[in-house]
N, C-alpha and C. Protein backbone atom coordinates (compact mmCIF):
# COMPACT_ATOMS: atom_id res chain seq x y z
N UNK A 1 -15.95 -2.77 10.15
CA UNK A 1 -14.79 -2.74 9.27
C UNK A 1 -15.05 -3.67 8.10
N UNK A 2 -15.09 -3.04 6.63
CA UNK A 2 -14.85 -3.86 5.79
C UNK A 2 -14.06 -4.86 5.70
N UNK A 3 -14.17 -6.34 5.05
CA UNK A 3 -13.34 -7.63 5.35
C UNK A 3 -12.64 -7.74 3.88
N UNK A 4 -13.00 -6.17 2.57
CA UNK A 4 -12.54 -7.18 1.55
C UNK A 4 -11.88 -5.59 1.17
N UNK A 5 -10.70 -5.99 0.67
CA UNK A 5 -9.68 -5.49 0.34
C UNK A 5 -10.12 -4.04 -1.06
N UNK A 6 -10.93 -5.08 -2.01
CA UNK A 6 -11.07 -3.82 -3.26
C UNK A 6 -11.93 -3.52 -2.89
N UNK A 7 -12.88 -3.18 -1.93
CA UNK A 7 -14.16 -1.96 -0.85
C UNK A 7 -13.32 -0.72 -0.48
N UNK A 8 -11.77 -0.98 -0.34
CA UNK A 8 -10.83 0.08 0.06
C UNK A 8 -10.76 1.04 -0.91
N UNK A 9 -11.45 1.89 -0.60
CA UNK A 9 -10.82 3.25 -1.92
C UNK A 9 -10.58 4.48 -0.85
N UNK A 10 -9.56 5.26 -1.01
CA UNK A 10 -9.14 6.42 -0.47
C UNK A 10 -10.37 7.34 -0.51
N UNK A 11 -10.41 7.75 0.44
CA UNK A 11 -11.30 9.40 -0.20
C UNK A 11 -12.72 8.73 -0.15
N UNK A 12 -12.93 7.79 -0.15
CA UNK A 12 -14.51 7.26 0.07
C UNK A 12 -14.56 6.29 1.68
N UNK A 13 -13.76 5.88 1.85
CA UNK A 13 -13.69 4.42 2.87
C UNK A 13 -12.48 5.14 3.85
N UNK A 14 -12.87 4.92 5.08
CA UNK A 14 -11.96 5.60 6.24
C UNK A 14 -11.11 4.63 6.34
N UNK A 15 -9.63 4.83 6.68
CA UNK A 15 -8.73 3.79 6.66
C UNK A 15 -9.35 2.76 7.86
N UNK A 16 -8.75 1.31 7.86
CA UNK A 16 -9.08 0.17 8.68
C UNK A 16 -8.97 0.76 10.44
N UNK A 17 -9.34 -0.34 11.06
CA UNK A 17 -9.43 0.64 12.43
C UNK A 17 -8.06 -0.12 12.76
N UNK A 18 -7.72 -1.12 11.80
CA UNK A 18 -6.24 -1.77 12.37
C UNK A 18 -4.96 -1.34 12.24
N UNK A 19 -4.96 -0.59 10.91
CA UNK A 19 -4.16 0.25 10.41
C UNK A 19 -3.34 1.06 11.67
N UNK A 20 -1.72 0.82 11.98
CA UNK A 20 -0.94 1.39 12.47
C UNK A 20 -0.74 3.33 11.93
N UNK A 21 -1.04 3.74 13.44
CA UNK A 21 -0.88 5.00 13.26
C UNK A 21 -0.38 6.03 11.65
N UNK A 22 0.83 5.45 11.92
CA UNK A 22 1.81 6.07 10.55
C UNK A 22 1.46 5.46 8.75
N UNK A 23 1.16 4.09 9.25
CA UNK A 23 0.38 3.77 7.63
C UNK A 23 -1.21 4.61 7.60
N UNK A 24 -1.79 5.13 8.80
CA UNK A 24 -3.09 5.73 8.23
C UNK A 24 -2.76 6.43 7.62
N UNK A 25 -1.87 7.82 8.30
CA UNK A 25 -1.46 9.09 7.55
C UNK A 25 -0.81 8.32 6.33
N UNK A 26 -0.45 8.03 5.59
CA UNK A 26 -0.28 6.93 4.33
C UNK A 26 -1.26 6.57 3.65
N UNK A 27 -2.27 6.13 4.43
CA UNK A 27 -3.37 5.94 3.33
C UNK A 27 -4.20 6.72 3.03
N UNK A 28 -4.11 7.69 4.25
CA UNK A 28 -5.08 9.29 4.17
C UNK A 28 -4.46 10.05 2.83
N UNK A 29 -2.95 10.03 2.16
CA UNK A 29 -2.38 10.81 1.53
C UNK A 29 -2.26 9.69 0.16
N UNK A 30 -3.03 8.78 -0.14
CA UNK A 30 -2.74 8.12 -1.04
C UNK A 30 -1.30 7.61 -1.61
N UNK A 31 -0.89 7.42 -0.50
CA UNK A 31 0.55 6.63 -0.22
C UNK A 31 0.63 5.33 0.18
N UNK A 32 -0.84 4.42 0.33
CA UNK A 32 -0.60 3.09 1.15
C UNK A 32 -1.87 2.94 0.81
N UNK A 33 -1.44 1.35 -0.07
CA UNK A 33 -2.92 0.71 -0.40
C UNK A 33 -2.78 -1.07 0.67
N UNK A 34 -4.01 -0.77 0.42
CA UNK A 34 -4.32 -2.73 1.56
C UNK A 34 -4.27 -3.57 0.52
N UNK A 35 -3.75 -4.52 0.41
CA UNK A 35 -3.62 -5.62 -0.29
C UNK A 35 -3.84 -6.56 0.67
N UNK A 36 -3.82 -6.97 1.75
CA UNK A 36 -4.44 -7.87 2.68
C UNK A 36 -5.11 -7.23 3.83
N UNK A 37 -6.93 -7.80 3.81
CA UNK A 37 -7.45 -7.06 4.99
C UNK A 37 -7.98 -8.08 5.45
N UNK A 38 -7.36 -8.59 6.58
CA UNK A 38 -8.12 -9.99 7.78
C UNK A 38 -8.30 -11.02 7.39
N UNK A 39 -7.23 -11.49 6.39
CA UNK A 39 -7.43 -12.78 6.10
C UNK A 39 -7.57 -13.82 7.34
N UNK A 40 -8.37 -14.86 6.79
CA UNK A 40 -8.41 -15.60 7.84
C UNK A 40 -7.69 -17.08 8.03
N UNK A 41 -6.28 -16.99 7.62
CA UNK A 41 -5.90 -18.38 7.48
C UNK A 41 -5.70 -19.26 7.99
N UNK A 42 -6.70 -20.31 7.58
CA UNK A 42 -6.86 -21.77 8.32
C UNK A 42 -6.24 -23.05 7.56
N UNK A 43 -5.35 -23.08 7.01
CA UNK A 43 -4.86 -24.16 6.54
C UNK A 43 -3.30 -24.09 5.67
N UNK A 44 -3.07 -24.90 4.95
CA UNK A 44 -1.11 -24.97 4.33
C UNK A 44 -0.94 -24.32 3.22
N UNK A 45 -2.38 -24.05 2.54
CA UNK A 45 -1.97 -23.95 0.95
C UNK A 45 -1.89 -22.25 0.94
N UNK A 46 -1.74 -22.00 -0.52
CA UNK A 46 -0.92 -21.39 -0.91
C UNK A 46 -2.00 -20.26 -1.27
N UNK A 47 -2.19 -19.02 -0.52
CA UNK A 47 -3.38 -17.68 -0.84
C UNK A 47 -2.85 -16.47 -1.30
N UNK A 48 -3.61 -15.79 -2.20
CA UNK A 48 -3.22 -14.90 -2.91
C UNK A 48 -4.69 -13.84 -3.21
N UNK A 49 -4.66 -13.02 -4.18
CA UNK A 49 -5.38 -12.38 -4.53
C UNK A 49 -6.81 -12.90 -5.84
N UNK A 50 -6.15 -14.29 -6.16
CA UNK A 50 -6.58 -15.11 -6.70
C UNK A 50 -7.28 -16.09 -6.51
N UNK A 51 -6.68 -16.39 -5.40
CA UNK A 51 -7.55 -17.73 -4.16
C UNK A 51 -8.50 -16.94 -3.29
N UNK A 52 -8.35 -15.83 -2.66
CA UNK A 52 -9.11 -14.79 -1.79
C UNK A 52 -9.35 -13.67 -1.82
N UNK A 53 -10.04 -13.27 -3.27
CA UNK A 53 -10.62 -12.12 -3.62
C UNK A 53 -11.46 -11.21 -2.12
N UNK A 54 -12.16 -11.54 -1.71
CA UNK A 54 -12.89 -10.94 -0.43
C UNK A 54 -11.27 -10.13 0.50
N UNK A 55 -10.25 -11.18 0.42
CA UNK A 55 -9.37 -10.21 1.20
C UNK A 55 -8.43 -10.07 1.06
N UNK A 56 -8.12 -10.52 -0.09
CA UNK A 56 -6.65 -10.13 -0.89
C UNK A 56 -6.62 -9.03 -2.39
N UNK A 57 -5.92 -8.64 -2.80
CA UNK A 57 -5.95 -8.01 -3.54
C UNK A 57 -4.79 -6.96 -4.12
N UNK A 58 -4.58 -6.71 -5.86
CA UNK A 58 -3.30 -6.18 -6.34
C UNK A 58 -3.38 -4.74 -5.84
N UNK A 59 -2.31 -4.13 -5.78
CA UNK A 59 -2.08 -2.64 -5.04
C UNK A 59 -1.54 -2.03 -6.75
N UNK A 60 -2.32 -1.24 -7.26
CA UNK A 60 -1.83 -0.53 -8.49
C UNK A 60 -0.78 0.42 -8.26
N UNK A 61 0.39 0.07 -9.21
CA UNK A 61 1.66 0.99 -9.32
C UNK A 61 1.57 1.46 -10.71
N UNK A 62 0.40 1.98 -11.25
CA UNK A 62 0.74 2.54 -12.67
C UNK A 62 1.23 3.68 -12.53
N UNK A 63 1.79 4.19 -11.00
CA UNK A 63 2.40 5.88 -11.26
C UNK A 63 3.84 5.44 -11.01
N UNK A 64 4.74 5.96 -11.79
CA UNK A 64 6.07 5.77 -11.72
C UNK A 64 6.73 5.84 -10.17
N UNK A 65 6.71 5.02 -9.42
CA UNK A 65 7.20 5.32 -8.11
C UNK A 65 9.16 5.22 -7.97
N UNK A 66 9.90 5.59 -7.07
CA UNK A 66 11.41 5.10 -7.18
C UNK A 66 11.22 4.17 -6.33
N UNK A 67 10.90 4.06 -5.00
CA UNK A 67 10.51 2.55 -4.37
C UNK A 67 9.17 2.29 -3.52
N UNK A 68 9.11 1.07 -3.59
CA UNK A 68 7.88 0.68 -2.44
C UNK A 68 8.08 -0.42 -1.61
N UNK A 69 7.24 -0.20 -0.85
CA UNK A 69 7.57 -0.97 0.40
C UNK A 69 6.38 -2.07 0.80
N UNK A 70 6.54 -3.34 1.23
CA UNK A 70 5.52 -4.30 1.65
C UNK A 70 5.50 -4.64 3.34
N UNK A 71 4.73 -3.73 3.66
CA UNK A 71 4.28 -4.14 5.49
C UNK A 71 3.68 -5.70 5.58
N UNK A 72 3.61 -6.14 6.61
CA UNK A 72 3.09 -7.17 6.48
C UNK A 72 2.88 -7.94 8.28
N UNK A 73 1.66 -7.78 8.46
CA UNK A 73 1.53 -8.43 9.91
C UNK A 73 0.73 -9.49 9.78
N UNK A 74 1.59 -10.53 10.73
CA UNK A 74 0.94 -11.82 10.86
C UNK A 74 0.53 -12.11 12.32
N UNK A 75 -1.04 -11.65 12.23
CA UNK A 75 -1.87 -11.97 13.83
C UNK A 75 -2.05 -13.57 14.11
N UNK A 76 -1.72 -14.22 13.10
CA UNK A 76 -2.00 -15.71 13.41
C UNK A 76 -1.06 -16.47 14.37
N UNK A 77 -1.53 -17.64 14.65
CA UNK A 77 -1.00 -18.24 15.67
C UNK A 77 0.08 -18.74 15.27
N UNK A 78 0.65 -18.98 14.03
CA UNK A 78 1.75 -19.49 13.62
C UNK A 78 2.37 -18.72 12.54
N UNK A 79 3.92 -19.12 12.64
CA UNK A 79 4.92 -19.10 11.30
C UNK A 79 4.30 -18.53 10.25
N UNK A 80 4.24 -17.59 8.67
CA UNK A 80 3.70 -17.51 7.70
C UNK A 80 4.76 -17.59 6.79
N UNK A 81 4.73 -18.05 5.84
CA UNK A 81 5.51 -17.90 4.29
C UNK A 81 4.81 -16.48 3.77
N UNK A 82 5.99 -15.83 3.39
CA UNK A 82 5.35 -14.53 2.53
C UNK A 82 6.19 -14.13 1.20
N UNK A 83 5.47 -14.15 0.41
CA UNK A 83 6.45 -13.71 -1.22
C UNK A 83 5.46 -12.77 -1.62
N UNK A 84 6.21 -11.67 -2.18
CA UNK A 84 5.76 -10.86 -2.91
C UNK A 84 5.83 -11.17 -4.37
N UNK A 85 4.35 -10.62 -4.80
CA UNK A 85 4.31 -10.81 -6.29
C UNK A 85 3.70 -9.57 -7.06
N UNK A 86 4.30 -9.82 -8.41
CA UNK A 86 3.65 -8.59 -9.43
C UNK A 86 3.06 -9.35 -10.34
N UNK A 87 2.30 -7.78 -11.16
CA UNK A 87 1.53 -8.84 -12.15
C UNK A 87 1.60 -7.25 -13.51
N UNK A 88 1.66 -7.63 -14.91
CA UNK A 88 1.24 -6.68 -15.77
C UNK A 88 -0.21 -6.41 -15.90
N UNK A 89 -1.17 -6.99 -15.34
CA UNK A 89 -2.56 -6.83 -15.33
C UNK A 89 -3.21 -6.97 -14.29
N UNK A 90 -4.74 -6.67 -13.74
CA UNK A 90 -5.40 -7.08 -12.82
C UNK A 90 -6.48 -7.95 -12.93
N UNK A 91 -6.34 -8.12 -13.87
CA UNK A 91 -7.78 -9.21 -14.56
C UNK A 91 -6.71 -10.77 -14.36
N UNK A 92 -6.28 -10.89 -14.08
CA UNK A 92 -5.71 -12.71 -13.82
C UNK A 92 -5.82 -13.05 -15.59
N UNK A 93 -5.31 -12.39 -16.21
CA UNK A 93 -5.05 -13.20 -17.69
C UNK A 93 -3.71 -12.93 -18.18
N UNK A 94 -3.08 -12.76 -17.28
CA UNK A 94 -1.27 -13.28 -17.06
C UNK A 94 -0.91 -13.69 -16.07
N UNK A 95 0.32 -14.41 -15.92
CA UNK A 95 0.63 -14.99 -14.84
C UNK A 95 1.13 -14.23 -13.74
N UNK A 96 1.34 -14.67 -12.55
CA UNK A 96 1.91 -13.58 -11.45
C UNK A 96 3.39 -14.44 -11.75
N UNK A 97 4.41 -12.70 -11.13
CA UNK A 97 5.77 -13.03 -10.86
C UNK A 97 6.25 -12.73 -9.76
N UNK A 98 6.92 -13.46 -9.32
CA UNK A 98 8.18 -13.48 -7.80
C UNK A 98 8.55 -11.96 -8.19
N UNK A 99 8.36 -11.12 -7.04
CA UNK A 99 9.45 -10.09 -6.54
C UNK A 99 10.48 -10.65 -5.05
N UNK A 100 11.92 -10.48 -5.59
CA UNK A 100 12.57 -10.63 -4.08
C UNK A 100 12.37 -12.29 -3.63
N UNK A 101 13.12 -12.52 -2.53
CA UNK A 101 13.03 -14.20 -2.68
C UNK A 101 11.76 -13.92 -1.43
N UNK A 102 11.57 -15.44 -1.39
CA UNK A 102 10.41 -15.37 0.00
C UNK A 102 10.82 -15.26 1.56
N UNK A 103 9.88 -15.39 2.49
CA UNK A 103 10.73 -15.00 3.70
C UNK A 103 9.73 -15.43 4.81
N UNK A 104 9.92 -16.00 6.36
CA UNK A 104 9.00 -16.42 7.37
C UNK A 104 8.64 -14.90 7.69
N UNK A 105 7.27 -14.96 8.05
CA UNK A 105 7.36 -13.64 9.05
C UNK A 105 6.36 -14.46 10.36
N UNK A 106 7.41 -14.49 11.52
CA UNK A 106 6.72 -15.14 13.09
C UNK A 106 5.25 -14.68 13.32
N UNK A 107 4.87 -15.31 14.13
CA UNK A 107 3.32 -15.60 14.85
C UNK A 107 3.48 -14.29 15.79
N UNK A 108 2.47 -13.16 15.38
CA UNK A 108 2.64 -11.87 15.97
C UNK A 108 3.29 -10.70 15.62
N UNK A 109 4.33 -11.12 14.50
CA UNK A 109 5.23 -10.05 14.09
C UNK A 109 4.75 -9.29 13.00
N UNK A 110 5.21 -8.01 12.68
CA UNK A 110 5.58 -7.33 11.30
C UNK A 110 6.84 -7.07 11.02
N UNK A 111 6.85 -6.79 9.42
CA UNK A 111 8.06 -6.62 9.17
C UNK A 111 7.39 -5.45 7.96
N UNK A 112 8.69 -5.13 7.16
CA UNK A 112 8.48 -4.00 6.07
C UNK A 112 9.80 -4.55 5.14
N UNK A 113 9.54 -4.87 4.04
CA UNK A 113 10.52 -4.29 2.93
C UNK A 113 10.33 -3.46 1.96
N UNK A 114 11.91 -3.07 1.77
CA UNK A 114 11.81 -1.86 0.54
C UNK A 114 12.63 -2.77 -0.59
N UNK A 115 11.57 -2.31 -1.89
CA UNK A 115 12.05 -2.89 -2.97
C UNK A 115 12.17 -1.46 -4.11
N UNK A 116 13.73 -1.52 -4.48
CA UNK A 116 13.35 0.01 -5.34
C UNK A 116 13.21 -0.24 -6.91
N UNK A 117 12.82 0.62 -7.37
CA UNK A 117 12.02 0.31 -8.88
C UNK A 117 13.49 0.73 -9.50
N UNK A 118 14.61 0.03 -9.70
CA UNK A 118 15.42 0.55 -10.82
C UNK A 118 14.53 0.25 -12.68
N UNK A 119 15.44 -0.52 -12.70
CA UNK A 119 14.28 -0.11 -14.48
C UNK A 119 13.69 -1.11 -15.00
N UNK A 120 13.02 -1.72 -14.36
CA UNK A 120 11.47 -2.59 -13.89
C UNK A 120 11.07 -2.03 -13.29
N UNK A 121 9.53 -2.09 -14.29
CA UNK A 121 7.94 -1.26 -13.92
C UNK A 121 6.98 -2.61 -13.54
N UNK A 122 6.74 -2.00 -12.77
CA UNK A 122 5.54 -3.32 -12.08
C UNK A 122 4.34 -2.81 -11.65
N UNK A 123 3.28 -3.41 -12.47
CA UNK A 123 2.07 -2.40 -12.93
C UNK A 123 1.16 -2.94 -11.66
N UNK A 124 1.19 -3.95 -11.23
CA UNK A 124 0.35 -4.15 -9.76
C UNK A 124 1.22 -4.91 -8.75
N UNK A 125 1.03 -5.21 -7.40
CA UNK A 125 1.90 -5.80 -6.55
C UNK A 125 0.71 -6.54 -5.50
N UNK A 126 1.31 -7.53 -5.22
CA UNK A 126 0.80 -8.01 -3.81
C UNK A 126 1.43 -9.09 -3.11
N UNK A 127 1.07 -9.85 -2.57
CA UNK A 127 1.90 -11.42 -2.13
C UNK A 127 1.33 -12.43 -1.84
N UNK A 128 1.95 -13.34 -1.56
CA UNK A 128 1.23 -14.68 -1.30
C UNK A 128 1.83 -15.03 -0.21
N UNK A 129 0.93 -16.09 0.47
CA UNK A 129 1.09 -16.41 1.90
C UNK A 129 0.79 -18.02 2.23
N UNK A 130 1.28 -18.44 2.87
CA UNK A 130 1.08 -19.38 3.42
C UNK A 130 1.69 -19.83 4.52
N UNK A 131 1.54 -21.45 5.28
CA UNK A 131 1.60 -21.69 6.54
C UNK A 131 2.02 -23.36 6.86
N UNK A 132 3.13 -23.47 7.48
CA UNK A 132 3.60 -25.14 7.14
C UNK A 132 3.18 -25.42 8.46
N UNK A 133 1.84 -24.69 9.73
CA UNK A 133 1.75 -25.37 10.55
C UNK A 133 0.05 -24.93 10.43
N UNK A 134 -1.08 -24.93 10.74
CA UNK A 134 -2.23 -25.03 10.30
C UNK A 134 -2.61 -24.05 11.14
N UNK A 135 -2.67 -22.48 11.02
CA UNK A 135 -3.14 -21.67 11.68
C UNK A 135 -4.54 -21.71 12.41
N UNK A 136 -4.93 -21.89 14.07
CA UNK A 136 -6.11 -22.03 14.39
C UNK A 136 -6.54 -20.57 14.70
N UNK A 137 -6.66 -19.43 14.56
CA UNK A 137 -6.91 -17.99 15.16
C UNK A 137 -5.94 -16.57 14.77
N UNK A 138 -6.82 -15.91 14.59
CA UNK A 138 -5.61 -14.67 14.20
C UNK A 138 -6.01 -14.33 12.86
N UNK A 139 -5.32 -13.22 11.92
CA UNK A 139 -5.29 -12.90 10.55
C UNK A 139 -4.37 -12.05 9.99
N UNK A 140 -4.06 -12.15 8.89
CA UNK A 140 -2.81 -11.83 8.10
C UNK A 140 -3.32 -10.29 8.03
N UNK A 141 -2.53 -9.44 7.35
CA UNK A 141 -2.81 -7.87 7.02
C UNK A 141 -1.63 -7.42 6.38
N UNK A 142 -1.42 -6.60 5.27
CA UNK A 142 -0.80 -6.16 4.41
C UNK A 142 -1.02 -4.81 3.97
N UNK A 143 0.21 -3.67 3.48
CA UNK A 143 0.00 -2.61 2.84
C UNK A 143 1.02 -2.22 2.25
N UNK A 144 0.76 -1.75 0.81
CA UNK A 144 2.00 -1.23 -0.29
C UNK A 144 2.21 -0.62 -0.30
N UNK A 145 3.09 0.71 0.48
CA UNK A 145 3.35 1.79 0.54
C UNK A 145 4.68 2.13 -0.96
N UNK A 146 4.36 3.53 -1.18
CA UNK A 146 4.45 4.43 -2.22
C UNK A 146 5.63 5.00 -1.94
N UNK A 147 6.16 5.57 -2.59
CA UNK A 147 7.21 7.12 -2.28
C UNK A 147 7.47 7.37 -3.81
């Protein structure tokens, strides 16, 4: 299994072998991109697509979607901070912005939100993560689903 997120292309790369049933058919139909694949977080600070290119990475929304959604499983041994962020570019020569406020997601859990596109366009998406207790084992995983 590939460990880095932009190796993921539809139609060339078989979805992850971690990938939950219903997000494959999602990514098989170009409905669900990885923005986090196995991160490995070992410490407090603050990771993104910026800090961990190898396994983070923006999910492109240049097609007009009405909403999308952020999966998000945390295999680590502890607590995670998770905020979603957008960006008008993918080259890091603007700043990233807060979507939605931030939120814990528990040691083992997933969750999903839906965020709908009223009239803000948000040309890439992903999130940031972090950990106020020092993760020893486990890894984060993420996907931006479409509609």
């Amino acid at each position: 299994m590939s460990t880095s997120t932009t190796a993921l292309v539809r139609g060339r790369d078989p979805a992850p072998a971690w990938f939950p049933v219903g997000i494959r058919a999602l990514y098989d139909t170009g409905r669900a991109f990885v923005i986090v694949n196995a991160l490995p977080l070992r410490d407090t600070s603050t990771h993104s697509y910026r800090t961990d290119p190898s396994y983070m990475s923006l999910a492109p929304m240049l097609k007009r979607y009405d909403e999308y959604a952020v999966w998000v499983y945390n295999g680590t041994d502890q607590a995670i901070n998770v905020q979603v962020i957008g960006n008008v570019t993918n080259d890091q020569s603007y700043p990233d912005y807060t979507i939605g406020s931030s939120y814990t997601e528990s040691s083992g859990a997933a969750s999903m939100y839906v965020f709908p596109v009223d009239n803000a366009f948000t040309p890439f998406v992903s999130i940031q993560v972090s950990a106020n207790t020092t993760p020893t084992s486990g890894y984060i995983y993420a996907v931006v689903i479409v509609e």
